[in-house]
PDB file of N, CA and C in Angstrom:
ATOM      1  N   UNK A   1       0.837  -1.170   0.000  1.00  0.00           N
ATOM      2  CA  UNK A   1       0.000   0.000   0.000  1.00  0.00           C
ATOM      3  C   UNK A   1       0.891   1.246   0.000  1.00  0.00           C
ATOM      4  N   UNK A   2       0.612   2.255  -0.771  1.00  0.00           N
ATOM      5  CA  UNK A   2       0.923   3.362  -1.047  1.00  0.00           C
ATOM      6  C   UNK A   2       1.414   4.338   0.016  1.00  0.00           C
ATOM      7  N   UNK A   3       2.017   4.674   0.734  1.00  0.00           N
ATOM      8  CA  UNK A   3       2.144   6.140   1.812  1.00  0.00           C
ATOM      9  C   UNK A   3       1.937   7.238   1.400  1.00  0.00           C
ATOM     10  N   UNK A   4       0.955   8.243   2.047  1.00  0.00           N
ATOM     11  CA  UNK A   4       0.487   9.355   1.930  1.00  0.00           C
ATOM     12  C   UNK A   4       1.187  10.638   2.231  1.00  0.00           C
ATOM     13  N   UNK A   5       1.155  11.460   1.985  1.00  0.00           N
ATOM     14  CA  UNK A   5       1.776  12.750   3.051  1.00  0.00           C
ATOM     15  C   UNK A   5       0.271  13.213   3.656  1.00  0.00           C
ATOM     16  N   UNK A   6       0.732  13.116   5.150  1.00  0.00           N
ATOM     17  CA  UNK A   6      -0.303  13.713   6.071  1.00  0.00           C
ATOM     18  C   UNK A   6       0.432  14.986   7.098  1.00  0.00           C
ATOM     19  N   UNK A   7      -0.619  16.024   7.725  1.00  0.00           N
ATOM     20  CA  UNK A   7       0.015  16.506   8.828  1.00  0.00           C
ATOM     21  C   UNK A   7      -0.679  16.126   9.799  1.00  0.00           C
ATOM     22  N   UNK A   8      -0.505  15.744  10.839  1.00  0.00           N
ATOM     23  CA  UNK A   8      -1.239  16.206  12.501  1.00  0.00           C
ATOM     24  C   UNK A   8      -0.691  16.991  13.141  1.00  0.00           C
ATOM     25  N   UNK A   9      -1.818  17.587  14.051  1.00  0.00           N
ATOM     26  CA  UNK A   9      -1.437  18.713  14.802  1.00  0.00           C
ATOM     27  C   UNK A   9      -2.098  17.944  16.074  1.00  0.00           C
ATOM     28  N   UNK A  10      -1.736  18.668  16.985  1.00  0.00           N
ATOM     29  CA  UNK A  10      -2.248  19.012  18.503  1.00  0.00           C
ATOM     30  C   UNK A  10      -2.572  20.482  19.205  1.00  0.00           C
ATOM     31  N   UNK A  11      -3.464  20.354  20.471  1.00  0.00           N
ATOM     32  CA  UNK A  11      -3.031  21.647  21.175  1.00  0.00           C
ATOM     33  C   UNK A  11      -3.717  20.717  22.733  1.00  0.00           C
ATOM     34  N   UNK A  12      -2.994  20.250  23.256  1.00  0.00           N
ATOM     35  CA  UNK A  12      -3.217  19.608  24.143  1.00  0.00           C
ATOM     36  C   UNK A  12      -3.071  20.336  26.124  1.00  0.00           C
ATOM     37  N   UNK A  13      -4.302  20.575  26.610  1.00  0.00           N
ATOM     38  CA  UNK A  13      -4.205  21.076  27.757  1.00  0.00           C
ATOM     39  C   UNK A  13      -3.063  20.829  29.027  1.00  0.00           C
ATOM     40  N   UNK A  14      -2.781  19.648  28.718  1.00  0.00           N
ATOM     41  CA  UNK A  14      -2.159  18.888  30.014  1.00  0.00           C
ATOM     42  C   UNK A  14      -1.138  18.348  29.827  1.00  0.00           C
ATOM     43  N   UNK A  15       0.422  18.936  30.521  1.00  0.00           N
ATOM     44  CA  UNK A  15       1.436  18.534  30.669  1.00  0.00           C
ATOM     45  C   UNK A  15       1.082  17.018  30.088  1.00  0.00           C
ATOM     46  N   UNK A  16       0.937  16.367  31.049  1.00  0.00           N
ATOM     47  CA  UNK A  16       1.484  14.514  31.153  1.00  0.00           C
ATOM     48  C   UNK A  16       0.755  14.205  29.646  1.00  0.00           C
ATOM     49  N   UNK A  17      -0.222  14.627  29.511  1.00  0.00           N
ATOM     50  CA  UNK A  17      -0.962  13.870  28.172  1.00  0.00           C
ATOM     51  C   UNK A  17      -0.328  14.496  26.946  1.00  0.00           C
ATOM     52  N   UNK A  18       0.315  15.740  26.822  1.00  0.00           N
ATOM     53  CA  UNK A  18       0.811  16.090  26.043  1.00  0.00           C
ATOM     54  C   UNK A  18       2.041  15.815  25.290  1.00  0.00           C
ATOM     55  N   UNK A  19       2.850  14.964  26.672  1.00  0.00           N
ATOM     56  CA  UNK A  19       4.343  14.578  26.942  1.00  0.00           C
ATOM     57  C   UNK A  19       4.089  13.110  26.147  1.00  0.00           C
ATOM     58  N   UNK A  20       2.816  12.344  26.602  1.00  0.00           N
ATOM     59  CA  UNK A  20       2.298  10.931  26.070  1.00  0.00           C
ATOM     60  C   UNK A  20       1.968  11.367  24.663  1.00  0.00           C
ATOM     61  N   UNK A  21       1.337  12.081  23.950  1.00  0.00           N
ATOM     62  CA  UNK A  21       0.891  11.856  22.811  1.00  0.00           C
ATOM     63  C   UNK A  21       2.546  12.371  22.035  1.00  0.00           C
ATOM     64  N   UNK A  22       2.847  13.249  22.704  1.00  0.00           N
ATOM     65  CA  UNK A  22       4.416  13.293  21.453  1.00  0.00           C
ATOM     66  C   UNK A  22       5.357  12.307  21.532  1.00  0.00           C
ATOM     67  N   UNK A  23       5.413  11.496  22.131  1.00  0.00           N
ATOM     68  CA  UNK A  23       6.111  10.215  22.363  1.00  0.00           C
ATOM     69  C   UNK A  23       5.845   8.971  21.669  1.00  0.00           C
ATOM     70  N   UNK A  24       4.320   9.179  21.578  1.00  0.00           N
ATOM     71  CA  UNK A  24       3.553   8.362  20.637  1.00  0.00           C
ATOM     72  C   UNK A  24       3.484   8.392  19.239  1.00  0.00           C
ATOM     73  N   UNK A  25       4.179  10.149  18.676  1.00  0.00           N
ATOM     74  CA  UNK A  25       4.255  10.229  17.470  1.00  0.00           C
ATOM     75  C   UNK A  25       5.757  10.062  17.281  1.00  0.00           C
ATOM     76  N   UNK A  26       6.314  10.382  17.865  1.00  0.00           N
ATOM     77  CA  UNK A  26       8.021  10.111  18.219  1.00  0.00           C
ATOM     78  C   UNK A  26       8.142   8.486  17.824  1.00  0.00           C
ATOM     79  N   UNK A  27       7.461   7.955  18.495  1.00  0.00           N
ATOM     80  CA  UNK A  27       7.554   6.539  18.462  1.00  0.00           C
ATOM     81  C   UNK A  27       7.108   5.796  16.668  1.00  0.00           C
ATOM     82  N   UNK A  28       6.840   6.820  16.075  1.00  0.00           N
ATOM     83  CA  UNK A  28       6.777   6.439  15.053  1.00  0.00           C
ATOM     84  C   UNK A  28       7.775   6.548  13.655  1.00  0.00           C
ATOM     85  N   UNK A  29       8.090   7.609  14.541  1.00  0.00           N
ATOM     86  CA  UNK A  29       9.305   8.387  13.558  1.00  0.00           C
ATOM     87  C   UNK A  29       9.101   9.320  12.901  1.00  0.00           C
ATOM     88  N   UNK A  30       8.462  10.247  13.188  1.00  0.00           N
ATOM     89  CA  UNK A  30       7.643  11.387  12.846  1.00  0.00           C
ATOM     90  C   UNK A  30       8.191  13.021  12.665  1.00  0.00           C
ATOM     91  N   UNK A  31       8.326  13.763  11.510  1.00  0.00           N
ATOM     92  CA  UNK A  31       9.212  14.768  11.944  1.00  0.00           C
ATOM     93  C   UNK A  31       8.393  16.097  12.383  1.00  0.00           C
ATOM     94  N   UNK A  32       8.977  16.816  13.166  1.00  0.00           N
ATOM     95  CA  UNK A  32       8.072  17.203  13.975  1.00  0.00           C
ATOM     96  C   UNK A  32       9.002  18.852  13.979  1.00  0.00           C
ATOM     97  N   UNK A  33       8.195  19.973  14.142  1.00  0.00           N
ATOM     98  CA  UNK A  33       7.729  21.230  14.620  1.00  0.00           C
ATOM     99  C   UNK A  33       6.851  21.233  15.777  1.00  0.00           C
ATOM    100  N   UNK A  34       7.378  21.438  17.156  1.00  0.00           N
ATOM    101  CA  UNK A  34       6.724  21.644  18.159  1.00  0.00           C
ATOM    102  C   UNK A  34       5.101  21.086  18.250  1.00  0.00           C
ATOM    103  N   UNK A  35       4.220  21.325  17.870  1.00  0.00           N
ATOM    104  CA  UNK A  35       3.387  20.338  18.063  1.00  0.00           C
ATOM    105  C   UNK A  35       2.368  20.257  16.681  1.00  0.00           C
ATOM    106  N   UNK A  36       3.201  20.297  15.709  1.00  0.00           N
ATOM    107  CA  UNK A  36       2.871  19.848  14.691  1.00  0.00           C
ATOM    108  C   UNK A  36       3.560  18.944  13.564  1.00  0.00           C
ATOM    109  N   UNK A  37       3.021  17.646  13.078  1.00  0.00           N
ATOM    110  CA  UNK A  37       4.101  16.247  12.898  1.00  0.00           C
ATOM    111  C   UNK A  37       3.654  16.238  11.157  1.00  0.00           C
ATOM    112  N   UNK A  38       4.655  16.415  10.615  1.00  0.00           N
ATOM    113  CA  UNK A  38       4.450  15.867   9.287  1.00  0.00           C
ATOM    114  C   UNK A  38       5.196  13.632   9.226  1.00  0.00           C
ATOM    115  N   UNK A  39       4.033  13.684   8.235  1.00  0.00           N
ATOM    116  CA  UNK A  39       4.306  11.908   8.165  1.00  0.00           C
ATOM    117  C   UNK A  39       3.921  11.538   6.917  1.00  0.00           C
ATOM    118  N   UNK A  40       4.297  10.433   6.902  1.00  0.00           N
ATOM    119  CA  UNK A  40       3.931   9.226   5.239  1.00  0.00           C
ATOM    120  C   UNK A  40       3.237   8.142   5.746  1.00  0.00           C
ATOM    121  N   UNK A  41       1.468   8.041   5.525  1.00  0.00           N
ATOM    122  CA  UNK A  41       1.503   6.879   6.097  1.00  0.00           C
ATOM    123  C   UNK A  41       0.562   5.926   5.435  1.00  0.00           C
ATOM    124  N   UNK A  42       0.284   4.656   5.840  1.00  0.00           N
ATOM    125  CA  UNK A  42      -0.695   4.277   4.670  1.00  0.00           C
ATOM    126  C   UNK A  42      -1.654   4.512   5.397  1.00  0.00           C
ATOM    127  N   UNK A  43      -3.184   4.205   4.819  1.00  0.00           N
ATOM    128  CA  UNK A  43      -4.271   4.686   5.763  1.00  0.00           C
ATOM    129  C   UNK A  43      -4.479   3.636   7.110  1.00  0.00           C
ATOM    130  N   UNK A  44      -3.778   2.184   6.637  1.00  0.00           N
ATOM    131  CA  UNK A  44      -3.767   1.399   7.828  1.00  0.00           C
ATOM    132  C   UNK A  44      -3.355   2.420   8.947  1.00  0.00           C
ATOM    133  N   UNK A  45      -2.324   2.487   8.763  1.00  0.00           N
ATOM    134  CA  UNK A  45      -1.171   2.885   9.551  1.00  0.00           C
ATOM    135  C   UNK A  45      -1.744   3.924  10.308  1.00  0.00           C
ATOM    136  N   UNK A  46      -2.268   5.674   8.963  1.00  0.00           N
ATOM    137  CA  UNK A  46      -3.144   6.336   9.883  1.00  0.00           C
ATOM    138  C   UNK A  46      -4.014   6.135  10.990  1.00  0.00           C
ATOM    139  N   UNK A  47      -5.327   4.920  10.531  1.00  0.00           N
ATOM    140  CA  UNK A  47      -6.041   4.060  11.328  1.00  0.00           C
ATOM    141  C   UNK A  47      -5.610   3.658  12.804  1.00  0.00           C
ATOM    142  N   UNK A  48      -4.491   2.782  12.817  1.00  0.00           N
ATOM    143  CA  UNK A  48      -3.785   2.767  13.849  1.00  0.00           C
ATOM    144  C   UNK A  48      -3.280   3.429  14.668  1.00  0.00           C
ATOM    145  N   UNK A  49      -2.186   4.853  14.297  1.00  0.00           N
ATOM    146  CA  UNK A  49      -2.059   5.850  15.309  1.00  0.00           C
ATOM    147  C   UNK A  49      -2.936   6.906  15.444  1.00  0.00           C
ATOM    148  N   UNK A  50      -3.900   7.006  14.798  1.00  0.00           N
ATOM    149  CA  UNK A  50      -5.015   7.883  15.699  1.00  0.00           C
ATOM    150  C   UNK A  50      -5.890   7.077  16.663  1.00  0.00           C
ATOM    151  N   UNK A  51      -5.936   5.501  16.414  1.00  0.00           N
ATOM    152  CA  UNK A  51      -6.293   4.999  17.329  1.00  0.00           C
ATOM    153  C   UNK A  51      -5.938   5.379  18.776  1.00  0.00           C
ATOM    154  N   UNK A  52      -4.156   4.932  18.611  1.00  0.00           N
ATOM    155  CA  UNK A  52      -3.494   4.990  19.265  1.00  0.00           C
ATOM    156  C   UNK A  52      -3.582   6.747  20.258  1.00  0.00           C
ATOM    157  N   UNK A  53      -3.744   7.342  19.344  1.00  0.00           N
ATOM    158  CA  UNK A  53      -3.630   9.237  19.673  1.00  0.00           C
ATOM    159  C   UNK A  53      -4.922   9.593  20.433  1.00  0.00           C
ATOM    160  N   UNK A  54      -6.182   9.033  20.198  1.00  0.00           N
ATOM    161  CA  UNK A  54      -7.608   9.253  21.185  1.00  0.00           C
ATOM    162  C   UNK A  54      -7.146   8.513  22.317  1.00  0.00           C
ATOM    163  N   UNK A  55      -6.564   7.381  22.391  1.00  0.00           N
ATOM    164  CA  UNK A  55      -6.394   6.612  24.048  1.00  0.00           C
ATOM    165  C   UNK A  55      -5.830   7.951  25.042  1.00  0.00           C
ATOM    166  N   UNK A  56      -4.888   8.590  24.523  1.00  0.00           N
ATOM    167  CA  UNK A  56      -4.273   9.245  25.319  1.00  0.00           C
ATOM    168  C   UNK A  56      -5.157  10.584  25.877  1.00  0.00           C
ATOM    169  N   UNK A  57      -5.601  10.858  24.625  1.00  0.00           N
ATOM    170  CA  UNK A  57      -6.229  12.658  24.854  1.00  0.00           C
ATOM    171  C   UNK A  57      -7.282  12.598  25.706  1.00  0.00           C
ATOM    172  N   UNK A  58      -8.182  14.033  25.687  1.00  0.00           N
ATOM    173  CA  UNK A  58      -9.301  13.999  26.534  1.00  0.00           C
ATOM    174  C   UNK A  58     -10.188  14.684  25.858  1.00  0.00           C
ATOM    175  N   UNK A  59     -11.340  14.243  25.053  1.00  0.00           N
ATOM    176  CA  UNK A  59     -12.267  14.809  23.886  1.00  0.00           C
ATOM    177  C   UNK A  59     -12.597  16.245  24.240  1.00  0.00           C
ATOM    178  N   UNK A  60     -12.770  16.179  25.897  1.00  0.00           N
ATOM    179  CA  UNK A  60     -13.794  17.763  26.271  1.00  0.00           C
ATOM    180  C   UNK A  60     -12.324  19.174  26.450  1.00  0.00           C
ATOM    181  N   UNK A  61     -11.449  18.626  26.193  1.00  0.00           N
ATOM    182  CA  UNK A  61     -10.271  19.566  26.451  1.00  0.00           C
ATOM    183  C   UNK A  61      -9.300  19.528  25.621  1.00  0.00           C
ATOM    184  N   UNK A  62      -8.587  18.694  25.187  1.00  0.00           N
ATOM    185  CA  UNK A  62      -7.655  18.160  23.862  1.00  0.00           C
ATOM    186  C   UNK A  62      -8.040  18.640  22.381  1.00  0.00           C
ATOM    187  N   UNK A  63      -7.369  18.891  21.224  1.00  0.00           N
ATOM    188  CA  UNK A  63      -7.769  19.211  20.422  1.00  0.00           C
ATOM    189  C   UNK A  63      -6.725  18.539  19.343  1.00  0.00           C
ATOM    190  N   UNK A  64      -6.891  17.569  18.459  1.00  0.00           N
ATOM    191  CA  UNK A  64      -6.482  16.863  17.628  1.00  0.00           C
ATOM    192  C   UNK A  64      -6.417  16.681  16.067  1.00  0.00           C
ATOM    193  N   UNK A  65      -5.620  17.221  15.085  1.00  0.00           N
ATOM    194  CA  UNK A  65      -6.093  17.684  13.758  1.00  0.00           C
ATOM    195  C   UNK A  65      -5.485  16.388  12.996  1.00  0.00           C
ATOM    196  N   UNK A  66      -5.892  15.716  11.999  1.00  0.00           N
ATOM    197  CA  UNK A  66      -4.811  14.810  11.160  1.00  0.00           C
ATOM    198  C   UNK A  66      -5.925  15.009   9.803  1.00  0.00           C
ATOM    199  N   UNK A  67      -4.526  15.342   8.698  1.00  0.00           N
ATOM    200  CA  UNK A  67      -5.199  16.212   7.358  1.00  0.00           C
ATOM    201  C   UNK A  67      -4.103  15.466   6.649  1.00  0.00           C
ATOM    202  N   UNK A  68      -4.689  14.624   5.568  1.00  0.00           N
ATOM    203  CA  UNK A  68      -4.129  14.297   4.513  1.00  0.00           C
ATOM    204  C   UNK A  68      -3.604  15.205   3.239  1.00  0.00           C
ATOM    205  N   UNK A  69      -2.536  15.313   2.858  1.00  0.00           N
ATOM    206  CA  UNK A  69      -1.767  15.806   1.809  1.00  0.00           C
ATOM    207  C   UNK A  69      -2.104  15.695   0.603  1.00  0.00           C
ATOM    208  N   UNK A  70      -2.318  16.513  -0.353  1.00  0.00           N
ATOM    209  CA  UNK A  70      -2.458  16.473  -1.833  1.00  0.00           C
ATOM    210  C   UNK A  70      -0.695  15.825  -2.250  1.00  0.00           C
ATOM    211  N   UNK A  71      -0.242  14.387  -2.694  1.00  0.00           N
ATOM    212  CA  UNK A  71       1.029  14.039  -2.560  1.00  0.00           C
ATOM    213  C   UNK A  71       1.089  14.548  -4.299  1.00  0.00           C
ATOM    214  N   UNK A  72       0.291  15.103  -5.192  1.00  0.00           N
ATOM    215  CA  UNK A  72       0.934  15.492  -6.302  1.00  0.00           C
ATOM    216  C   UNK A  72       2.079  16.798  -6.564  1.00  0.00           C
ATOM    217  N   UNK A  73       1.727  17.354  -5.373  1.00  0.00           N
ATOM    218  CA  UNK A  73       2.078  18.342  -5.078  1.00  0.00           C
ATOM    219  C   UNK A  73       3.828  18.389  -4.961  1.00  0.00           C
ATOM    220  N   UNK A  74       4.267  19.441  -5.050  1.00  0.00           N
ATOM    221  CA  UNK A  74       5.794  19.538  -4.630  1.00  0.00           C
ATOM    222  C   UNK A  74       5.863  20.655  -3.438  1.00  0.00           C
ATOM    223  N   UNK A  75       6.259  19.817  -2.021  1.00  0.00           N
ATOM    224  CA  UNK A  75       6.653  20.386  -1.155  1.00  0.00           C
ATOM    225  C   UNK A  75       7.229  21.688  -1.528  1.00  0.00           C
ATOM    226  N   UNK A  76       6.733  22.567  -0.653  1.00  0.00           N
ATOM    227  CA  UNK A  76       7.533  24.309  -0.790  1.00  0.00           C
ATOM    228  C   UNK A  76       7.828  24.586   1.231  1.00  0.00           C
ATOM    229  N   UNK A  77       8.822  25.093   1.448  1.00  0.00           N
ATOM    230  CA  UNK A  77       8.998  25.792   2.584  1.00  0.00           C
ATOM    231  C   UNK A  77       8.459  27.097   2.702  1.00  0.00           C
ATOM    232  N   UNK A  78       7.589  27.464   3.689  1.00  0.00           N
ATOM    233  CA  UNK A  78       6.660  28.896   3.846  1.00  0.00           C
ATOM    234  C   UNK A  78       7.691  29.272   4.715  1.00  0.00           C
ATOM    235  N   UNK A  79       8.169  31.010   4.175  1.00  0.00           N
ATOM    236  CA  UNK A  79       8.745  31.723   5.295  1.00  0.00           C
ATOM    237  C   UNK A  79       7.654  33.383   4.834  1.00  0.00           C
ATOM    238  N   UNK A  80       8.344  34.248   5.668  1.00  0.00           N
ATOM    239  CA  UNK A  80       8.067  35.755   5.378  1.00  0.00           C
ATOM    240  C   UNK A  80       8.005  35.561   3.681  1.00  0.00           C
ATOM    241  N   UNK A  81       8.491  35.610   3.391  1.00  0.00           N
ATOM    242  CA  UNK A  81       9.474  36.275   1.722  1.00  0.00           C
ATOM    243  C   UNK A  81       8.532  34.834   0.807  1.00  0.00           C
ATOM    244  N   UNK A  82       8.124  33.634   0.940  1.00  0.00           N
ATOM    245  CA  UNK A  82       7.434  32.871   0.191  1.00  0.00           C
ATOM    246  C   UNK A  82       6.092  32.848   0.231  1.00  0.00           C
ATOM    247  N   UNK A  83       5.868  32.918  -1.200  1.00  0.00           N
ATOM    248  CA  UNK A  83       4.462  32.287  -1.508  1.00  0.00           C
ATOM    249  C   UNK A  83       3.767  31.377  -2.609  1.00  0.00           C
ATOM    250  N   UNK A  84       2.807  31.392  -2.547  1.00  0.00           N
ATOM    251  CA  UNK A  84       2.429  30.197  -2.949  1.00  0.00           C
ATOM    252  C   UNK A  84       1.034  30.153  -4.456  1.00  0.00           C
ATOM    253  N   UNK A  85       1.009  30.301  -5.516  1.00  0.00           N
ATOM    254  CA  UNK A  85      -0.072  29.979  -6.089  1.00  0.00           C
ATOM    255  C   UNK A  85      -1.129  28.987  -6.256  1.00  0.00           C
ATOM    256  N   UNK A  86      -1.814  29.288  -5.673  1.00  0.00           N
ATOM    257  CA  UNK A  86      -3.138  28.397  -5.623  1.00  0.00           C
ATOM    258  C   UNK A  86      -4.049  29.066  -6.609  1.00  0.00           C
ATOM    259  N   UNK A  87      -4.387  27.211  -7.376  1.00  0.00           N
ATOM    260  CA  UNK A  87      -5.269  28.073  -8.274  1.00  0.00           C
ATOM    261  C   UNK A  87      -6.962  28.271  -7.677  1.00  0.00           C
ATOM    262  N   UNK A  88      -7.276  27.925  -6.685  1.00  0.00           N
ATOM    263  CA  UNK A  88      -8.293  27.635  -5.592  1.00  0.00           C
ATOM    264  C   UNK A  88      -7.657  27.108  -4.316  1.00  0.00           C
ATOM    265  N   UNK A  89      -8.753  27.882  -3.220  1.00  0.00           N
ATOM    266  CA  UNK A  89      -8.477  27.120  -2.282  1.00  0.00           C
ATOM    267  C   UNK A  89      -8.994  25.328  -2.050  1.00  0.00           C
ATOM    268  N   UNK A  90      -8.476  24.550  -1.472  1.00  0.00           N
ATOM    269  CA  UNK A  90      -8.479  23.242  -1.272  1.00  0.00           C
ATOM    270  C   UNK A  90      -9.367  23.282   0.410  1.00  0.00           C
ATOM    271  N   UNK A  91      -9.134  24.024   1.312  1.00  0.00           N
ATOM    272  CA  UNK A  91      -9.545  23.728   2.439  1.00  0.00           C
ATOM    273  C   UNK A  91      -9.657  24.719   3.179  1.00  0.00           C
ATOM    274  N   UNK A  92     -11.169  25.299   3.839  1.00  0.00           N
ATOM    275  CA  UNK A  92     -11.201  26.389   4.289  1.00  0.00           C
ATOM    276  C   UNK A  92     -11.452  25.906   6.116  1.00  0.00           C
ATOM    277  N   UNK A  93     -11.435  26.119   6.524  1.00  0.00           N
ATOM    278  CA  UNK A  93     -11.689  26.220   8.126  1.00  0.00           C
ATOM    279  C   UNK A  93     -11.861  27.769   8.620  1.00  0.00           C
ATOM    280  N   UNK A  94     -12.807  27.923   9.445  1.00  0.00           N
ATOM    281  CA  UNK A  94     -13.364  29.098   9.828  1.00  0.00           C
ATOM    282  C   UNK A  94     -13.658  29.222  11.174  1.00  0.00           C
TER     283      UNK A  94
END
């Protein structure tokens, strides 16, 4: 099966659970920006560590994002000075 590019994020209330869920993505091999993890995974795999990622959290306080990648795409690094043409947006959140 194929590997995807995905991101997850977090914003997790609580020391100890926070310390557990990055350990859990750590444990995968995951490269990571403070609490946001870029990965390759198949959807098993996804399946599995978000399994794995709700055991830890706490639904009424925790906040948990995992967003699959357009992989046709060619990675770009965003700073000040870069941008990006889109010929539409792909994903709005509000």
């Amino acid at each position: 099966m194929t590997r995807k590019p995905a991101v997850i994020a977090y914003d997790i209330s609580n020391n100890k659970r926070r310390r557990r869920v990055r350990r859990r993505l750590m444990a995968w091999r995951l490269d990571s920006q403070y609490s946001v993890f870029e990965c390759r995974l198949t959807p098993r795999e996804a399946e599995e560590l978000l399994l794995q990622l709700c055991d830890e959290i706490d639904d009424g306080k925790d906040h948990l994002l995992f967003i699959w990648l357009d992989g046709r795409r060619e990675p770009v690094a965003l700073t000040s000075a870069a941008t990006i043409q889109f010929n539409q947006a792909l994903v709005y959140a509000g």
